[in-house]
Each structure stands twice: as structure tokens, then as C-alpha cells.
N, C-alpha and C. Protein backbone atom coordinates (compact mmCIF):
# COMPACT_ATOMS: atom_id res chain seq x y z
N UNK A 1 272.98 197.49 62.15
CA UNK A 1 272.36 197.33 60.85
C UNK A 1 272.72 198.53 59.98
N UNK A 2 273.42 198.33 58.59
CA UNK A 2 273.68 199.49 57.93
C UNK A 2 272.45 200.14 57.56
N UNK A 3 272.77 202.11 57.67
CA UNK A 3 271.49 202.46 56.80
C UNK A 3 271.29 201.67 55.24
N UNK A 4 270.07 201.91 54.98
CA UNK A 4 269.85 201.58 53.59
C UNK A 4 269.02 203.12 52.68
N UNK A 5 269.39 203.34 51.73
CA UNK A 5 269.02 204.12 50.65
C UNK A 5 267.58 203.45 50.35
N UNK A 6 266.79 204.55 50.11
CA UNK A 6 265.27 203.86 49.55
C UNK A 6 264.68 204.74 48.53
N UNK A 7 264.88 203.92 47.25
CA UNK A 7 264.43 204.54 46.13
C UNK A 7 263.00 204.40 45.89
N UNK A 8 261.51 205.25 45.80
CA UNK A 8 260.67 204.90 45.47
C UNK A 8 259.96 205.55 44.14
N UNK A 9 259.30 205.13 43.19
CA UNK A 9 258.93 205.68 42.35
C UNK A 9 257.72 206.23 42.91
N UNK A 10 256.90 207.21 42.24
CA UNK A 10 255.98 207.98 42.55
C UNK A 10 255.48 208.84 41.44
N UNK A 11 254.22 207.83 41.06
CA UNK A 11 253.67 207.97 39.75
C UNK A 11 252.63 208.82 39.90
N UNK A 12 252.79 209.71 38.95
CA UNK A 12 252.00 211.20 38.41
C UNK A 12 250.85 210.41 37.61
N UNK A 13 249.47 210.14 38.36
CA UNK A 13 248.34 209.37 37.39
C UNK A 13 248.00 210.69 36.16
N UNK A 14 248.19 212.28 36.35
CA UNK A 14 247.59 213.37 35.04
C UNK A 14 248.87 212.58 34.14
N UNK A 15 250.30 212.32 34.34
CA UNK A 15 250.55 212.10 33.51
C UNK A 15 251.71 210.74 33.53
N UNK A 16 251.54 209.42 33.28
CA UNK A 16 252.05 208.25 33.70
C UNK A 16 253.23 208.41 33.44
N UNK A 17 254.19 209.04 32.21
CA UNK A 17 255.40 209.45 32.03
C UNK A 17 255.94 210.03 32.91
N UNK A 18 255.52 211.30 34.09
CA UNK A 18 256.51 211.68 35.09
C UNK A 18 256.17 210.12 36.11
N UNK A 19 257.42 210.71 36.35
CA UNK A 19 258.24 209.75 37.29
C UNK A 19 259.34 210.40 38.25
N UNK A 20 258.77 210.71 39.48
CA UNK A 20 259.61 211.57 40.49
C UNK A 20 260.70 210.21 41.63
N UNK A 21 261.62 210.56 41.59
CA UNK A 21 262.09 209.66 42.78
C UNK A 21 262.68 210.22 44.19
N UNK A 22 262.71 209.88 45.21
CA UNK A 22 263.36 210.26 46.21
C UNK A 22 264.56 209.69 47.07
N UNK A 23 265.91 209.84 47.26
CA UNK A 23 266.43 209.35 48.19
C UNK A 23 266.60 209.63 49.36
N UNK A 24 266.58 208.46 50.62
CA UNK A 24 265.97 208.69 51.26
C UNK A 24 266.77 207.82 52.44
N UNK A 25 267.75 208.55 53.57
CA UNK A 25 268.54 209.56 53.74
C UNK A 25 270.10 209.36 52.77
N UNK A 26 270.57 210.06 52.18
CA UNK A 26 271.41 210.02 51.15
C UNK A 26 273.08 210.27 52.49
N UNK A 27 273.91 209.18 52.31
CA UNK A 27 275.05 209.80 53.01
C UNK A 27 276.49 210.16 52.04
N UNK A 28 276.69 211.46 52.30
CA UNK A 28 277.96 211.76 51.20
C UNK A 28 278.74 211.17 51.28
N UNK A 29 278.83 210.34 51.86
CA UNK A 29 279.95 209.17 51.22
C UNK A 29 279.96 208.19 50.31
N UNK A 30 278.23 207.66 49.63
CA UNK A 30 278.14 206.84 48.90
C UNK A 30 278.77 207.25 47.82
N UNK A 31 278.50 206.10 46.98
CA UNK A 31 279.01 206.38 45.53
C UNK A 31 277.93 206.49 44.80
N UNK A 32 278.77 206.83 43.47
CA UNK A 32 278.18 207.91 42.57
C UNK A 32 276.78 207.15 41.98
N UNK A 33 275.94 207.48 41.19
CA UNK A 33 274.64 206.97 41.18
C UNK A 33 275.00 205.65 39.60
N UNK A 34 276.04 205.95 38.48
CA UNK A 34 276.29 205.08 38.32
C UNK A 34 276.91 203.67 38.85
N UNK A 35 277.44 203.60 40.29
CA UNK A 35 277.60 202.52 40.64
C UNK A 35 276.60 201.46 41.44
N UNK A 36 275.25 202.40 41.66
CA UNK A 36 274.17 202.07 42.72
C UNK A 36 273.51 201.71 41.39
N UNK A 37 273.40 201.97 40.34
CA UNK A 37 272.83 201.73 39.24
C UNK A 37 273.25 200.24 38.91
N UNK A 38 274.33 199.88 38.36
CA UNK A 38 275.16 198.94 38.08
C UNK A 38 274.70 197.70 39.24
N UNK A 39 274.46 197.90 40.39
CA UNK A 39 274.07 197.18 41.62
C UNK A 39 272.81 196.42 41.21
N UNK A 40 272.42 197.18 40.89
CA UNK A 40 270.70 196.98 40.60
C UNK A 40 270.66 196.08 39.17
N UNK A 41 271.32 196.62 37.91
CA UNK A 41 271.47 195.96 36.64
C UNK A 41 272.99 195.66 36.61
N UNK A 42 273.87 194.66 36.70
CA UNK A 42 275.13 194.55 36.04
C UNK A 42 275.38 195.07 34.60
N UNK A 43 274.24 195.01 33.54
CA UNK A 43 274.71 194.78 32.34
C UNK A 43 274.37 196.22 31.76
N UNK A 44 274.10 197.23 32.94
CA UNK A 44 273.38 198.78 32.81
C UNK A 44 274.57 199.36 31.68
N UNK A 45 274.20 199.98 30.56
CA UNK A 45 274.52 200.93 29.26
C UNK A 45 275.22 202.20 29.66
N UNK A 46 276.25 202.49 29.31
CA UNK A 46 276.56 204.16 29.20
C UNK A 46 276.21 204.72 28.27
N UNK A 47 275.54 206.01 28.68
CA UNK A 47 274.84 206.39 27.45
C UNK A 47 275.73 208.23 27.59
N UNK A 48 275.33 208.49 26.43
CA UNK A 48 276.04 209.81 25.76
C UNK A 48 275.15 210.67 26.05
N UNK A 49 275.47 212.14 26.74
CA UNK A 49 274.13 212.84 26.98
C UNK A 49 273.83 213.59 25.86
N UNK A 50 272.36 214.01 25.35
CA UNK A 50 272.92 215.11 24.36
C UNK A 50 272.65 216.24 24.56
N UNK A 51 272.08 217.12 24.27
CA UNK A 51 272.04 218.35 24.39
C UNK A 51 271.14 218.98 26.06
N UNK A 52 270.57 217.70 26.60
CA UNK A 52 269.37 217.99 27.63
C UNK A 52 270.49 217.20 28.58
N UNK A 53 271.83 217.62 29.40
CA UNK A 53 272.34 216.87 30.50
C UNK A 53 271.52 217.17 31.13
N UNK A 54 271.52 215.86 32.27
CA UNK A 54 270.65 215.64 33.42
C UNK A 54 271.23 216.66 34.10
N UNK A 55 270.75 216.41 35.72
CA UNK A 55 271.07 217.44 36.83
C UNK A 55 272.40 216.44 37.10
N UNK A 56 273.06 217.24 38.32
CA UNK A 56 274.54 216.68 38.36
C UNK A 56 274.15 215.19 39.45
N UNK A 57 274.89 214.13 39.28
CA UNK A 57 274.56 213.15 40.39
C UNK A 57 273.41 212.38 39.70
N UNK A 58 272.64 212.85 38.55
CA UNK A 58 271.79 211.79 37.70
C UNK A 58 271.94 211.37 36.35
N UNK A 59 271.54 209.70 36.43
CA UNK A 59 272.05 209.11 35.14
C UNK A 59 271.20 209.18 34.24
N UNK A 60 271.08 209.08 32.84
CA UNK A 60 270.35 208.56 32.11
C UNK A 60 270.64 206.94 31.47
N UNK A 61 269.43 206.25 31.79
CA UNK A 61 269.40 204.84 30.97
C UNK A 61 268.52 204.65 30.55
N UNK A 62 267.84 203.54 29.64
CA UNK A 62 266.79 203.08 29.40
C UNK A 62 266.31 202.46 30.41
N UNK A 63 264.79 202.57 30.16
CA UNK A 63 264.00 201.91 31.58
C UNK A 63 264.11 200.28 31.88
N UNK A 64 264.36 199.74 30.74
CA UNK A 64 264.50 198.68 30.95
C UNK A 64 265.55 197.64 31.94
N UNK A 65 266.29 198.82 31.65
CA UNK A 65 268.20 198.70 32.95
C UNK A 65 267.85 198.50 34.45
N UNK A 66 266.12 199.47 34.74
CA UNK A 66 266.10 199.58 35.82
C UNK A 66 265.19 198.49 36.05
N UNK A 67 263.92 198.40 35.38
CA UNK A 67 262.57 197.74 35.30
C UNK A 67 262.93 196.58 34.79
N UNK A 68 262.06 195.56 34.81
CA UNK A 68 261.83 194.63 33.75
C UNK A 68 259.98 194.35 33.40
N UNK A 69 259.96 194.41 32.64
CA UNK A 69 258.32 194.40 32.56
C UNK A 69 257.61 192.78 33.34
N UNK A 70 256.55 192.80 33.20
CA UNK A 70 255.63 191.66 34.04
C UNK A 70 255.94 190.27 33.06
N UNK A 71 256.09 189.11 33.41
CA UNK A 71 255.99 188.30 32.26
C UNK A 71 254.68 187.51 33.40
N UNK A 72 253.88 187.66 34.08
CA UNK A 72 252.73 187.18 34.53
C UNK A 72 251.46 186.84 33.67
N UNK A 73 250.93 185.98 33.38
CA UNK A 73 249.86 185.55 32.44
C UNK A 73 249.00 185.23 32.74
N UNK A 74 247.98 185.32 31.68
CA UNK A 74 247.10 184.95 32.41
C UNK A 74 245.47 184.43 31.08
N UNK A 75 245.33 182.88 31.69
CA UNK A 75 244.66 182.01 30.77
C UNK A 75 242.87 182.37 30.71
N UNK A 76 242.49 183.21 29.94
CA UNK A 76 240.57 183.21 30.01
C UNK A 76 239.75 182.06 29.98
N UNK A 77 240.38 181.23 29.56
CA UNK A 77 239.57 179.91 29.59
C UNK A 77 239.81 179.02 30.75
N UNK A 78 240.61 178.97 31.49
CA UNK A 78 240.90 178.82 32.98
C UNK A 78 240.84 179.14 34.45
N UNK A 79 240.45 180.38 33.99
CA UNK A 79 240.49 181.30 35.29
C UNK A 79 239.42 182.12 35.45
N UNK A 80 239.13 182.46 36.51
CA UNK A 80 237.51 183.63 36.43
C UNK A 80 237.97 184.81 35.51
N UNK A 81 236.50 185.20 36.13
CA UNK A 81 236.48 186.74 35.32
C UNK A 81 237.02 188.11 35.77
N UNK A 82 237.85 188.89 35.16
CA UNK A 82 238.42 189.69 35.14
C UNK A 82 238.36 190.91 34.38
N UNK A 83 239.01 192.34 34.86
CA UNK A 83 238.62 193.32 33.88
C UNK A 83 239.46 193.19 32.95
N UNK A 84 239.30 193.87 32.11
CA UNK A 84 239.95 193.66 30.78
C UNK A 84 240.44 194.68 30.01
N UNK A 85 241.51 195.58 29.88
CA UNK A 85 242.27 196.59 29.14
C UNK A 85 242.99 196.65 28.02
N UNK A 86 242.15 196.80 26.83
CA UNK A 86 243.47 196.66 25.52
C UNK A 86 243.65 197.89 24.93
N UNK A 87 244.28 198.44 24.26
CA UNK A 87 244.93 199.78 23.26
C UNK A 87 243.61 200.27 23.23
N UNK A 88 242.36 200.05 22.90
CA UNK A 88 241.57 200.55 22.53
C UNK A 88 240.65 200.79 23.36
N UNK A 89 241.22 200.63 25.36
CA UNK A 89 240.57 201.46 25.97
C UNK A 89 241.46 202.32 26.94
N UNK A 90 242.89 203.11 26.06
CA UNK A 90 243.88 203.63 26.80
C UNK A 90 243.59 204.81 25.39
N UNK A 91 243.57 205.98 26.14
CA UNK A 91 243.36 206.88 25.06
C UNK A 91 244.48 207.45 25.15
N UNK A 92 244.75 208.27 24.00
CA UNK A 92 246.67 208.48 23.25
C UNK A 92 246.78 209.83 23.92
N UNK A 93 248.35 209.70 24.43
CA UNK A 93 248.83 211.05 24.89
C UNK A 93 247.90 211.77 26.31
N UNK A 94 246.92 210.75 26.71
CA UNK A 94 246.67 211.62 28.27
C UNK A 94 246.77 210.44 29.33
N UNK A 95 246.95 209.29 29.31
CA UNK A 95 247.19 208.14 30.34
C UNK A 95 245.50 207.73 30.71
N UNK A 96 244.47 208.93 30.16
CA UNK A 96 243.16 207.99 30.70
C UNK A 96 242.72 207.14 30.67
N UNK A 97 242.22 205.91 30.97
CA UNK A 97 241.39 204.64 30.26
C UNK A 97 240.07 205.04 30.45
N UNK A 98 239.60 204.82 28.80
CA UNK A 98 238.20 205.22 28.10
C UNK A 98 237.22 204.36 28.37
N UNK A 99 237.74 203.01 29.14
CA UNK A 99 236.38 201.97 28.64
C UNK A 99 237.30 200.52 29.10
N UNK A 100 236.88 200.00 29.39
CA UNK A 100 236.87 198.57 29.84
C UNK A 100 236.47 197.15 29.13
N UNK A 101 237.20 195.99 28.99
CA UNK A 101 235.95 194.66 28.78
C UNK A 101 236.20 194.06 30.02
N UNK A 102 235.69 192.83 29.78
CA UNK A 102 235.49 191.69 30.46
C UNK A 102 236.44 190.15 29.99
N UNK A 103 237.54 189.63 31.09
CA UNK A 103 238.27 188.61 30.33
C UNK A 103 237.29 187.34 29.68
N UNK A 104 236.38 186.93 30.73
CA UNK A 104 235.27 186.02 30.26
C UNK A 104 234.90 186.10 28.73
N UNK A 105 235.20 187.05 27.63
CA UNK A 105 234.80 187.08 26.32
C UNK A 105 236.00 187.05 25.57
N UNK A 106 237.24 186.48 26.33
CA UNK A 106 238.25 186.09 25.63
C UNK A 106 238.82 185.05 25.04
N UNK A 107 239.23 184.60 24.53
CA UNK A 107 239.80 183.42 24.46
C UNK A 107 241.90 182.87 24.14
N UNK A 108 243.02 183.87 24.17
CA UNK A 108 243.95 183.85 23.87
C UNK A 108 244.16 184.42 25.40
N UNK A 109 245.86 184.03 25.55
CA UNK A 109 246.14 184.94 27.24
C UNK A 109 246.79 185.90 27.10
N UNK A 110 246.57 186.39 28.55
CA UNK A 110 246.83 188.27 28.49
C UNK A 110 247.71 188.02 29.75
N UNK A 111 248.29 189.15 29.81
CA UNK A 111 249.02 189.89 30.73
C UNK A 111 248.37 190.02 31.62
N UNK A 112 248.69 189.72 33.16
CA UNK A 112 248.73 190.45 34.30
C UNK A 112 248.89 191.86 34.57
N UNK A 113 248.12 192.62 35.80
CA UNK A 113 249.01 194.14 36.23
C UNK A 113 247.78 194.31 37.05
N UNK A 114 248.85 195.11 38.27
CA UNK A 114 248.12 195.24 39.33
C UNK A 114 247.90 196.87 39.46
N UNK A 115 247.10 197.32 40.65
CA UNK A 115 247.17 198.66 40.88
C UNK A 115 248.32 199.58 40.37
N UNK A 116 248.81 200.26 39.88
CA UNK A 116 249.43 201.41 40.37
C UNK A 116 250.52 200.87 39.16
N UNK A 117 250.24 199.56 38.49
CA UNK A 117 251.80 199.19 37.58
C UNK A 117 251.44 200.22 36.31
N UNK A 118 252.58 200.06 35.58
CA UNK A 118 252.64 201.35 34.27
C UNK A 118 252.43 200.20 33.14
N UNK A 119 251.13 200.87 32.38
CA UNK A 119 251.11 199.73 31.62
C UNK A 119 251.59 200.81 30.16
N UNK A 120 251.93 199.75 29.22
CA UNK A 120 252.54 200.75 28.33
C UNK A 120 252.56 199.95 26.74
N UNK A 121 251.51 200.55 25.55
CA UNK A 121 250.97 200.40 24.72
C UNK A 121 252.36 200.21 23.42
N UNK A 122 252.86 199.09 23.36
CA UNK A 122 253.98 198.61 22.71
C UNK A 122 253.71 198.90 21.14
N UNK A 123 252.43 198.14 20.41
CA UNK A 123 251.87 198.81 19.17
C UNK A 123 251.70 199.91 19.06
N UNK A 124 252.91 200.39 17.75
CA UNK A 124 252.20 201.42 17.45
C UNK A 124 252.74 203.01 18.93
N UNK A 125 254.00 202.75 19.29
CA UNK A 125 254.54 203.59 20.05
C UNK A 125 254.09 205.25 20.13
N UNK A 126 253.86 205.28 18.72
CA UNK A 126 253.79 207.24 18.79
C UNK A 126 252.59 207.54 19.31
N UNK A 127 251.50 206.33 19.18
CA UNK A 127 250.28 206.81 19.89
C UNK A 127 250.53 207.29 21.10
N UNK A 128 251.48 206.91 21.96
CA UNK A 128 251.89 207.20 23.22
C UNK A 128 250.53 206.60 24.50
N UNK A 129 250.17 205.56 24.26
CA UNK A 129 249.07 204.70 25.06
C UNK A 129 249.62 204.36 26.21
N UNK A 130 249.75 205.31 27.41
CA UNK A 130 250.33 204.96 28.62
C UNK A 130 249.63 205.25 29.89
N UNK A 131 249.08 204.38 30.60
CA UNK A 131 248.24 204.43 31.60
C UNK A 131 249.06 204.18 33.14
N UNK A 132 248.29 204.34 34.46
CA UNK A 132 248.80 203.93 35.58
C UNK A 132 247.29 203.34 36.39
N UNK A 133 246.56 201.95 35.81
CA UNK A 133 245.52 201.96 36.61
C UNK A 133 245.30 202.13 38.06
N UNK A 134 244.29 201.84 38.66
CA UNK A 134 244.19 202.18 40.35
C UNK A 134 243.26 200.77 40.19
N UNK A 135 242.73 199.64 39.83
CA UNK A 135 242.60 198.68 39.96
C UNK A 135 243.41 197.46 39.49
N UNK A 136 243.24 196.23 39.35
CA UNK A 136 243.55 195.34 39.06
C UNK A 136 243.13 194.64 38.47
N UNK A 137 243.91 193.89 37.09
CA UNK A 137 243.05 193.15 36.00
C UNK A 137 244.16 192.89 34.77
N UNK A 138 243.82 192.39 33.80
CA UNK A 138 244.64 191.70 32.78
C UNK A 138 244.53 192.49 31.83
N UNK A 139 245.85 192.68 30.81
CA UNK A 139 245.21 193.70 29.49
C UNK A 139 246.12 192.46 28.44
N UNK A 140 246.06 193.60 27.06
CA UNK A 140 246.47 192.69 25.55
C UNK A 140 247.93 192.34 25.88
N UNK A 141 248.79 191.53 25.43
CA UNK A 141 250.19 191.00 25.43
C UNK A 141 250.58 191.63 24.71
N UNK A 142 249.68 192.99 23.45
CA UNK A 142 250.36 194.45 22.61
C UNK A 142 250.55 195.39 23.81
N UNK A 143 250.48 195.29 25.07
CA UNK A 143 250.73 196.19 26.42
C UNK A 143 251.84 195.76 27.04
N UNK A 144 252.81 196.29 27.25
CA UNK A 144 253.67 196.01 28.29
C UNK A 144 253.41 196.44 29.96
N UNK A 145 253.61 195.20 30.53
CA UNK A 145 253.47 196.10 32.22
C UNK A 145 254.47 196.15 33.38
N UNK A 146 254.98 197.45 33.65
CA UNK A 146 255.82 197.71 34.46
C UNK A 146 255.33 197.87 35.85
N UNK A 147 255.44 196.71 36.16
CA UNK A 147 255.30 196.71 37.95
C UNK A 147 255.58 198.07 38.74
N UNK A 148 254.99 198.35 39.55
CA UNK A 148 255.33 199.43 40.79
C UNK A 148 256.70 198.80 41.98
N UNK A 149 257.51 199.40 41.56
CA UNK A 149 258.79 198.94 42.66
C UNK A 149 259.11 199.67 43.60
N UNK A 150 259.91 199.44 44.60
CA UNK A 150 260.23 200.40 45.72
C UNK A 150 261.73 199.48 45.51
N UNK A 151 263.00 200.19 45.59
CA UNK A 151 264.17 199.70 45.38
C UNK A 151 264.67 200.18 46.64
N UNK A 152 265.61 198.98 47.33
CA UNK A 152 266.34 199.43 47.91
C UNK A 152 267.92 198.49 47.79
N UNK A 153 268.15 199.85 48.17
CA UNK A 153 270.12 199.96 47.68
C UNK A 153 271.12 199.82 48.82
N UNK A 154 272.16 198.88 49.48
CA UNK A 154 272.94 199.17 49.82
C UNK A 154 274.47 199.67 49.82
């Protein structure tokens, strides 16, 4: 059985923006991290570094190359009750959530996201509304949610 490379993310809840990864055992013979990249996304971007190059052996892309957000839904008038997370209980620039509802007082559908996914406040970007809950529950479809992945690469 070939080794396999195991990429895991490992989310910083003080601050949902770091994002540490590990490989995990790395053999110098693979190839370079743009081609393990490319593996993962075919249609992955070259991007221009600018003044902040990465460390040597790391790429920069948009997250989206790597991620794809949740398209999981989810109907209030169909389904039980659930917690409930919109912009206005993700407070700006520290990842905390301030406050909670209840889906039962909804009526339009929301997004899915489970423990540990990155949810991420699409309205209104500079607020910087970025959380990593530790439960499970539905927020606004103005939230994007990035699943928790563990990648692995051969």
C-alpha cells in the first residue's frame, strides 16, 4: 500500500483566520506542492506573489481552489428545531458568537454547518464576521460555510 500524505487543517477558535497545516510523513521525492495542489483542484490559479513570498515549498491560492463551501440546506418549515446563527450573532473581527436564535421562528431556508466548519459572513466582507462553531446548527444563506476537511494526497 503506498504511503499517503495527510493534510489536516487545524483551526485556531481565538482566531478562525489562522489556519495551520501539517504534512504528514513528507517523502523528498514528491512533487512540488503546486502539483499536489492541481490534484486536488484541476482548474487551481497561478498567482503572482507580492511583496509577502510565502515560505519556500508553499503556494498561495484562493481558498476556494482548495475548499468549496457547503451547498447543504436546510427547510424551517419542514424540519425540527434547530440553533440558529446569522451576521448579527457573529461579532466583527474576533470569531466570537454573541447570541443565538431558534430555526422554529423562521420561515425562508438556511444553510447547514456542523461543528468545527468555518462559517464566513459574505455581507458586507470588511466586517470580517468569521466564526468556527463547536456545535451544530443552520445559519443565514448571507454566511458562507466551509466544511472541516482532512485531505489526503497521493
Amino acid at each position: 500500500m503506498p504511503e499517503t500524505d495527510v493534510f489536516e487543517t487545524n483551526l485556531k477558535h481565538e482566531n478562525p483566520l489562522n489556519v495551520e497545516g501539517n504534512l504528514l510523513p513528507q517523502d523528498p521525492n514528491d512533487k512540488p506542492a503546486e502539483i499536489l495542489l492541481k490534484k486536488i483542484n484541476p482548474n487551481l490559479k497561478e498567482f503572482e506573489f507580492a511583496k509577502d513570498n510565502p515560505p519556500s515549498g508553499w503556494v498561495r491560492t484562493e481558498m476556494g481552489y482548495v475548499i468549496d463551501p457547503s451547498k447543504e440546506r436546510f427547510d424551517p418549515t419542514t424540519n425540527k428545531n434547530r440553533i440558529f446563527i446569522g451576521l448579527e450573532h457573529i461579532e466583527r473581527n474576533t470569531g466570537k458568537i454573541v447570541g443565538r436564535g431558534e430555526s422554529k421562528n423562521l420561515t425562508s431556508t438556511k444553510s447547514v454547518f456542523r461543528s468545527e466548519d468555518i462559517l464566513y459572513g459574505k455581507l458586507r466582507p470588511y466586517l470580517n464576521k468569521v466564526c468556527v462553531p463547536d456545535f451544530d446548527g443552520v445559519c443565514s444563506t448571507d454566511i458562507l460555510v466551509f466544511p472541516k476537511k482532512i485531505f489526503f494526497i497521493q
